[in-house]
Protein backbone atom coordinates (compact mmCIF):
# COMPACT_ATOMS: atom_id res chain seq x y z
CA UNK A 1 69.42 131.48 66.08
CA UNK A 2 72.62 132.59 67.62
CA UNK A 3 75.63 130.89 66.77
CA UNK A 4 77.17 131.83 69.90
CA UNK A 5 79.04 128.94 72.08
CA UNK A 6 77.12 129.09 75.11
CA UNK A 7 73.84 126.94 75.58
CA UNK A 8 71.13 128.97 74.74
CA UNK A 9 66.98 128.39 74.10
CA UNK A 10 65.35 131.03 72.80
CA UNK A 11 61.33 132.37 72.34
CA UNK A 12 59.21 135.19 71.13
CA UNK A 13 57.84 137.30 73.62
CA UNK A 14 54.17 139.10 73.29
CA UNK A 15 54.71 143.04 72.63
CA UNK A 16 51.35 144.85 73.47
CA UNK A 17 51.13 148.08 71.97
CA UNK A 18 52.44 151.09 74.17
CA UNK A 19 48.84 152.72 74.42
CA UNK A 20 47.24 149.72 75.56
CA UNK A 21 50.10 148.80 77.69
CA UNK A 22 50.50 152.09 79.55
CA UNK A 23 46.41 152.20 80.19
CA UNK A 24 46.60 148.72 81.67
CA UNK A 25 49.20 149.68 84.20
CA UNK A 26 47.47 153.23 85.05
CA UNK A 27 44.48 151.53 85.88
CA UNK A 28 46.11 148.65 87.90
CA UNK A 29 49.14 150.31 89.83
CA UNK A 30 46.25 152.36 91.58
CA UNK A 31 45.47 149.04 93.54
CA UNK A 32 49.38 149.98 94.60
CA UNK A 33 49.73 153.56 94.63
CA UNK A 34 48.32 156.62 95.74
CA UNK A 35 49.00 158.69 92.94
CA UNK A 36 49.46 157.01 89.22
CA UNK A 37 50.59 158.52 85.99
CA UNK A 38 51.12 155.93 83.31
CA UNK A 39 51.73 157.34 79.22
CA UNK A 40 53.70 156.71 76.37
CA UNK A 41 56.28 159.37 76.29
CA UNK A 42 60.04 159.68 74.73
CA UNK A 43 62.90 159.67 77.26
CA UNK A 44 65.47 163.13 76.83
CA UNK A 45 68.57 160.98 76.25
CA UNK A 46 70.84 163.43 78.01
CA UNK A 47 68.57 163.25 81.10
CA UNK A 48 69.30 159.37 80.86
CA UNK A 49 72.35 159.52 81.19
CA UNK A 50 73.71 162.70 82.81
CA UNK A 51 71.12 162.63 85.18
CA UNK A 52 70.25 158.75 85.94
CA UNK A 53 73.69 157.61 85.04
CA UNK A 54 72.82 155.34 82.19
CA UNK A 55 75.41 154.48 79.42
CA UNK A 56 73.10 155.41 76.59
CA UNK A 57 70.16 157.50 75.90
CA UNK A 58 67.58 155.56 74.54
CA UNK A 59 65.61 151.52 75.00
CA UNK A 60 64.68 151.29 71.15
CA UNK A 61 66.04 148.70 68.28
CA UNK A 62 66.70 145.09 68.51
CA UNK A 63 67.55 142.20 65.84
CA UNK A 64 66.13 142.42 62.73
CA UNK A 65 64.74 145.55 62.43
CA UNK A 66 62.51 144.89 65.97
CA UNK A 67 61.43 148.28 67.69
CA UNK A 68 62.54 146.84 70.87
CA UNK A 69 65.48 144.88 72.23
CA UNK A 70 65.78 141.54 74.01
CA UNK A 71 65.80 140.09 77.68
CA UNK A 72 68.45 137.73 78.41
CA UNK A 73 68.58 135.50 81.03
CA UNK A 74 71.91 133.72 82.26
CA UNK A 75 72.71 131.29 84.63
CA UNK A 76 70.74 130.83 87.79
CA UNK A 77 70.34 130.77 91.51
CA UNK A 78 71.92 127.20 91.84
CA UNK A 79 74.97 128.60 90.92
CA UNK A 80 75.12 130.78 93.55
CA UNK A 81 73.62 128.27 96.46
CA UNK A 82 75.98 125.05 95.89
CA UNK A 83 79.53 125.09 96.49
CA UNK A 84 79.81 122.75 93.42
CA UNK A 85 78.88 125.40 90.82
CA UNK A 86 80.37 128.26 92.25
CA UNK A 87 83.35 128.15 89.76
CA UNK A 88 81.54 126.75 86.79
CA UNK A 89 80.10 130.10 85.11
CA UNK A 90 81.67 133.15 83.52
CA UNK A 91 80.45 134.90 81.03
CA UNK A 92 81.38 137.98 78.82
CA UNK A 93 79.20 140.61 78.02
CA UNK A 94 80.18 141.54 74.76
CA UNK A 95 79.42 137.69 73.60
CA UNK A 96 76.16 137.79 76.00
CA UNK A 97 75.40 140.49 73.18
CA UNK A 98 76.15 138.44 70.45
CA UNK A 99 73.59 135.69 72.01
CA UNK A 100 70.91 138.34 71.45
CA UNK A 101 71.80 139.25 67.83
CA UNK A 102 73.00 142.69 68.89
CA UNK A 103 76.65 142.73 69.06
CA UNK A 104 76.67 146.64 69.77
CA UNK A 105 74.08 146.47 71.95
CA UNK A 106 73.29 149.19 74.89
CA UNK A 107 72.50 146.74 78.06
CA UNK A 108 71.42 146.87 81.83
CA UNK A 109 70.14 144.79 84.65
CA UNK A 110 71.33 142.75 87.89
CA UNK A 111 73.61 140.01 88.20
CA UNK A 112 76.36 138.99 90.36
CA UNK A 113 80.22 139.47 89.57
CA UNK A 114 83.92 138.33 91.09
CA UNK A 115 83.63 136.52 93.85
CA UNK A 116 79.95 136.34 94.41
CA UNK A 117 79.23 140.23 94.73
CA UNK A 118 76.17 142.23 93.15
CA UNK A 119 76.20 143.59 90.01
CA UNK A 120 74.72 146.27 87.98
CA UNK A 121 75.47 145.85 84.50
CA UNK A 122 75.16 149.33 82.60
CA UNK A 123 77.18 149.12 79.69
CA UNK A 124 77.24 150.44 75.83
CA UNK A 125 78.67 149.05 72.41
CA UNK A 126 76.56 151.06 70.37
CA UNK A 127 79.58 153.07 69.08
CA UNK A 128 81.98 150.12 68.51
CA UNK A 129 84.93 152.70 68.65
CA UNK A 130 84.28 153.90 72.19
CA UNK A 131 82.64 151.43 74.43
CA UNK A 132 81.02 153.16 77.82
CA UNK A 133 80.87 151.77 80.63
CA UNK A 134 79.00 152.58 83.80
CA UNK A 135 78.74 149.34 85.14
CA UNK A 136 78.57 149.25 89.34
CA UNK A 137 79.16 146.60 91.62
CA UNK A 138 78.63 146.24 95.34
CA UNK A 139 80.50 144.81 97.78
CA UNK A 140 80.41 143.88 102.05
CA UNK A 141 83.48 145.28 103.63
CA UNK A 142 84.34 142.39 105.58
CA UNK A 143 85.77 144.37 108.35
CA UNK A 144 83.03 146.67 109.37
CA UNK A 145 79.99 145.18 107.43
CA UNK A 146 79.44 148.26 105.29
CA UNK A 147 78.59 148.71 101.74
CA UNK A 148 80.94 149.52 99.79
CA UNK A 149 79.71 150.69 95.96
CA UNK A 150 82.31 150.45 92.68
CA UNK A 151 82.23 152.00 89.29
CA UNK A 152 84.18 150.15 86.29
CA UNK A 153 85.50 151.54 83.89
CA UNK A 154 85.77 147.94 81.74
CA UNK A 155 82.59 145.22 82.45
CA UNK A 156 83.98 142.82 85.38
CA UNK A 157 83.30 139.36 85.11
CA UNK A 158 80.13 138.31 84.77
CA UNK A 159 79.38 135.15 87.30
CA UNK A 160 77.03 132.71 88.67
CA UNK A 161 73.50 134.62 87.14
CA UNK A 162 72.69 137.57 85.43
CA UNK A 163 69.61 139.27 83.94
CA UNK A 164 69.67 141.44 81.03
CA UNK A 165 67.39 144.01 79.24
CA UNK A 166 69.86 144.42 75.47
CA UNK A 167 68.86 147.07 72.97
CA UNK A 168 70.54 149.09 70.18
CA UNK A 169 70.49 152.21 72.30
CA UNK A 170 68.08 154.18 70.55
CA UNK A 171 65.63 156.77 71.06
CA UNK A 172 62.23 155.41 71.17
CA UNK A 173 58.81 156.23 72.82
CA UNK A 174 58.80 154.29 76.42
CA UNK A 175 56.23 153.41 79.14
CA UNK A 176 57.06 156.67 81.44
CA UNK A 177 55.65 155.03 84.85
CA UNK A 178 55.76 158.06 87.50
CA UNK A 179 54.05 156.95 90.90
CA UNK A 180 53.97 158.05 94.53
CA UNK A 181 52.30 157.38 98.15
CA UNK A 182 52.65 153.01 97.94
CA UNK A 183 49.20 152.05 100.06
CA UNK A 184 51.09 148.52 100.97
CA UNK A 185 53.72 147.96 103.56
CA UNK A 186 56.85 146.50 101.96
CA UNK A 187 55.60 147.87 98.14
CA UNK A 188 58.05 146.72 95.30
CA UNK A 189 57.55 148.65 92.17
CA UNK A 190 58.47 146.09 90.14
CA UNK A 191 56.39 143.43 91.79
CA UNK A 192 53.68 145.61 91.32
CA UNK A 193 53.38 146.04 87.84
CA UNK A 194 54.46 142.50 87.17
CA UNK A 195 51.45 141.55 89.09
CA UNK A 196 48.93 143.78 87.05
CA UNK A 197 50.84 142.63 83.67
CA UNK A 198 50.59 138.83 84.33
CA UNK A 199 47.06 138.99 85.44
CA UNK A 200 46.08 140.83 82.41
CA UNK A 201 48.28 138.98 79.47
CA UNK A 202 47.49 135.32 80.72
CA UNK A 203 49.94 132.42 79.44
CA UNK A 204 47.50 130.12 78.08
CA UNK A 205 46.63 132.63 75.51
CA UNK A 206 50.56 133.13 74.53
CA UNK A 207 50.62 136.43 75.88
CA UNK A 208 54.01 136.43 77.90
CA UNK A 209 55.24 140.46 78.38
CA UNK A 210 58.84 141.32 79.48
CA UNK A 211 60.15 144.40 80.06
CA UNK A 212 63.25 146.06 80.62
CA UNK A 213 64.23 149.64 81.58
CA UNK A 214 65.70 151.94 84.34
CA UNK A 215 63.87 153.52 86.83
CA UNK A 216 64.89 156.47 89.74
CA UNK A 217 63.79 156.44 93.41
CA UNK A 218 63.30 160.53 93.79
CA UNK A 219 61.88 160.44 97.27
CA UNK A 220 61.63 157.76 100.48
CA UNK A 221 64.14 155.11 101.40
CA UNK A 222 64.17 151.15 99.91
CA UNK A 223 65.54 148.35 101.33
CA UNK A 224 68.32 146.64 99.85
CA UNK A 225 70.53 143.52 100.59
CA UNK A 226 74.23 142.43 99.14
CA UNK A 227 75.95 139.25 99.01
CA UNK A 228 79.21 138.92 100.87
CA UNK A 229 80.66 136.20 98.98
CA UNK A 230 79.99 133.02 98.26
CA UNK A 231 78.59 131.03 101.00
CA UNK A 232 81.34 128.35 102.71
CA UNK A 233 77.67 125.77 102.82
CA UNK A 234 74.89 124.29 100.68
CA UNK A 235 72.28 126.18 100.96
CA UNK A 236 69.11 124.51 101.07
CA UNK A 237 66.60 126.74 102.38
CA UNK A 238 65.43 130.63 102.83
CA UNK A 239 66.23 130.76 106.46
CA UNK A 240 69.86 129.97 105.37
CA UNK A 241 69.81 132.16 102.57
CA UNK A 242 68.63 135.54 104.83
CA UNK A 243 71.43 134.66 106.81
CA UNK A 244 73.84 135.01 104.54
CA UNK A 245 72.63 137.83 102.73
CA UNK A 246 73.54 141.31 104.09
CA UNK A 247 70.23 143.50 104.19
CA UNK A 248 70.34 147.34 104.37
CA UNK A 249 68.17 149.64 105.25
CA UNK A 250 67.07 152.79 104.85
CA UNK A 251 68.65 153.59 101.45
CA UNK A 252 67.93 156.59 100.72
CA UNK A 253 66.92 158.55 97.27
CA UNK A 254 68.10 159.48 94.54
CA UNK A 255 68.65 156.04 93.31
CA UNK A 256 69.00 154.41 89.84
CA UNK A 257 67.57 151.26 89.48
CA UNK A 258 68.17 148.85 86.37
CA UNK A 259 65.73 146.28 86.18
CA UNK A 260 64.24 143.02 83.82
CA UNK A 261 60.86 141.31 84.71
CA UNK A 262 58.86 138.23 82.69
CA UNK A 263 55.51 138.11 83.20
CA UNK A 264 55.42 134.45 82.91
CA UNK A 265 58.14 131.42 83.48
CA UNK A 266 58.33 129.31 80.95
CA UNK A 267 58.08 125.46 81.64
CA UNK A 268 61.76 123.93 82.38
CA UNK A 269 63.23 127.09 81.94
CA UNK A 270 63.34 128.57 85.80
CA UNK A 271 63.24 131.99 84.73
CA UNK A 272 64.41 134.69 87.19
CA UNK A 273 61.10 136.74 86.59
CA UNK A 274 62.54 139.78 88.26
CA UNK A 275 65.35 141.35 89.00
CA UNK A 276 66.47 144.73 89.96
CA UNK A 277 69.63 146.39 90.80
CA UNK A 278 70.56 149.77 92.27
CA UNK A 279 73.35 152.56 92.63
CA UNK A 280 73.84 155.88 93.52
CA UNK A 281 75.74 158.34 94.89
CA UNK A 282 77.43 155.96 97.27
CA UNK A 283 75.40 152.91 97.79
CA UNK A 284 74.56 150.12 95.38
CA UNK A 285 72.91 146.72 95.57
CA UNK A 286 69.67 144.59 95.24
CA UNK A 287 66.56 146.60 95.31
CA UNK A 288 63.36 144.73 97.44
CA UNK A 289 60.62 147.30 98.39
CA UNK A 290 60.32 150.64 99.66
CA UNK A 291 60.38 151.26 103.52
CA UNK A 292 58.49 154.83 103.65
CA UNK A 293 55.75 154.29 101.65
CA UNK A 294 53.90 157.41 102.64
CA UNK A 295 57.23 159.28 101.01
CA UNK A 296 58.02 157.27 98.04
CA UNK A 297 58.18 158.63 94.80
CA UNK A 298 59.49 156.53 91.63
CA UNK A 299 59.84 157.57 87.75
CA UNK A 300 60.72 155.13 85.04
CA UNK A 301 61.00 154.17 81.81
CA UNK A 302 60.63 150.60 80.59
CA UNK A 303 59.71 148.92 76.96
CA UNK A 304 58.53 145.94 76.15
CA UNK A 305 61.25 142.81 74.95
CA UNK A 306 60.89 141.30 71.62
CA UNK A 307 63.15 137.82 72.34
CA UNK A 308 63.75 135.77 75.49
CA UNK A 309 67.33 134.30 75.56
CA UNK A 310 68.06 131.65 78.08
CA UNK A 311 71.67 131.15 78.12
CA UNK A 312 73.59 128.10 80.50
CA UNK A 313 70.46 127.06 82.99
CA UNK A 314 71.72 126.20 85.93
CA UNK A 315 71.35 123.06 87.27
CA UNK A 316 70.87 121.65 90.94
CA UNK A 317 73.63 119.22 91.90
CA UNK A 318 73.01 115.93 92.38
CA UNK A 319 74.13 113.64 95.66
């Protein structure tokens, strides 16, 4: 257990082995995808991170000695929809680290920072000494409605939900998902292979698969959205929400995306199951689906989590 303030449950995940993992998503993602190439491969480190931008080189080690490193999942949507909990959560990322066990800890994923703005964590502790940072967040420029995209040097504020994918960094052999052509209008890589995942590792038999990893958009457009703010209303319903939101679109490639997905919620827990983030050369922001799917290309690498962390639920408020 953690013996980190914050309120935190916690649960082994299901880790399939790579080879059976990677020919479980070559032969689903063609229900998806044109063209499919799913294997067990080694990511070049300096192709990580010179090329896609990550702060480390490698997915590998978690606590105690486990090949792979942990999801963690903070806060919640509640926090970002009532006006009550809007100034109730802020975390840091160095002790969001600590929650998993891996104080120098290499993590990545989507959250939301400051006031109410999207984030993409990116960020390294592996060498205690020299931190890196390469955390992004998005913003609305309230005067013309544009995007505006932000590098940190130091981790902002972490606020209202976030979704991590913590590791040690390391080099390890990865799922090296490379897939083109989607045959679906509105295709989300990520929903995809969640889908094939959670129909193949079923719940009841305690088979609940999470992964975590980075992936690039080389080719086609996605559409994005950003929030500008926290909303000055309750929000009660999706029609409210899509107003609020800010949606872009097209985005075009090269993109990094960071990105966490659960197979399976957990009872009580209200797990975010997926969650994606983006940057590049200039824009940044919440990744939904590709809009040229005759054109899309995507190449990633994810592994699969060891540990669950669920750290401060968020609650709906009552009256």
């Amino acid at each position: 257990m953690s013996n980190c303030s914050y309120n935190t449950k916690e649960a082994d995940l299901f880790v399939p082995e790579l080879s059976e993992l990677a020919q479980v998503l070559q032969t689903g993602l063609g229900k998806f995808y044109k063209n499919v190439s799913v294997k067990v491969e080694r990511p070049d480190p300096t192709k990580l991170q010179k090329e896609w931008g990550l702060a480390a080189g490698g997915l590998g080690g978690g606590s105690n000695g486990a090949s792979y490193g942990a999801i963690i999942d903070v806060g919640g949507i509640n926090n970002v929809h009532y006006l009550a909990n809007h100034d109730k959560n802020h975390w840091d990322v160095k002790k969001l680290a600590e929650v998993a066990q891996l104080p120098n800890s290499f993590l990545l994923g989507a959250g939301a920072s400051n006031d109410c703005c999207e984030l993409i964590p990116n960020t390294s502790f592996v060498d205690a000494s020299k931190p890196t940072c390469c955390t992004h967040t998005a913003h609305v420029d309230p005067a013309t409605g544009a995007g505006i995209l932000k590098k940190h040097d130091v981790d902002p504020s972490y606020r209202s939900l976030v979704n991590l994918y913590a590791s040690m960094g390391q080099e390890c052999d990865a799922l090296s998902v490379h897939v083109s052509h989607a045959l679906n209008e509105k295709q989300s890589l990520v929903s995809a292979m969640r889908t094939v995942i959670r129909e193949h590792y079923k719940a009841e038999d305690g088979k609940n698969v999470a992964l975590g990893g980075a992936f690039r958009v080389l080719k086609g457009a996605i559409k994005s959205h950003i929030m500008p703010g926290y909303s000055k209303i309750d929000m009660h319903t999706m029609d409210q929400v899509n107003d609020w939101l800010v949606f872009y679109q097209p985005i075009e490639a090269p993109l990094t995306c960071c990105s966490v997905q659960v197979a399976h919620d957990i009872p009580g827990w209200e797990l975010r199951v997926e969650h994606t983030h983006f940057f590049g050369e200039k824009a940044g922001g919440h990744y939904h689906y590709d809009v040229t799917p005759e054109q899309i290309e995507y190449h990633g690498y994810f592994v699969p989590a060891s540990k669950l962390y669920r750290v401060d639920q968020s609650i709906e408020p009552k009256g």
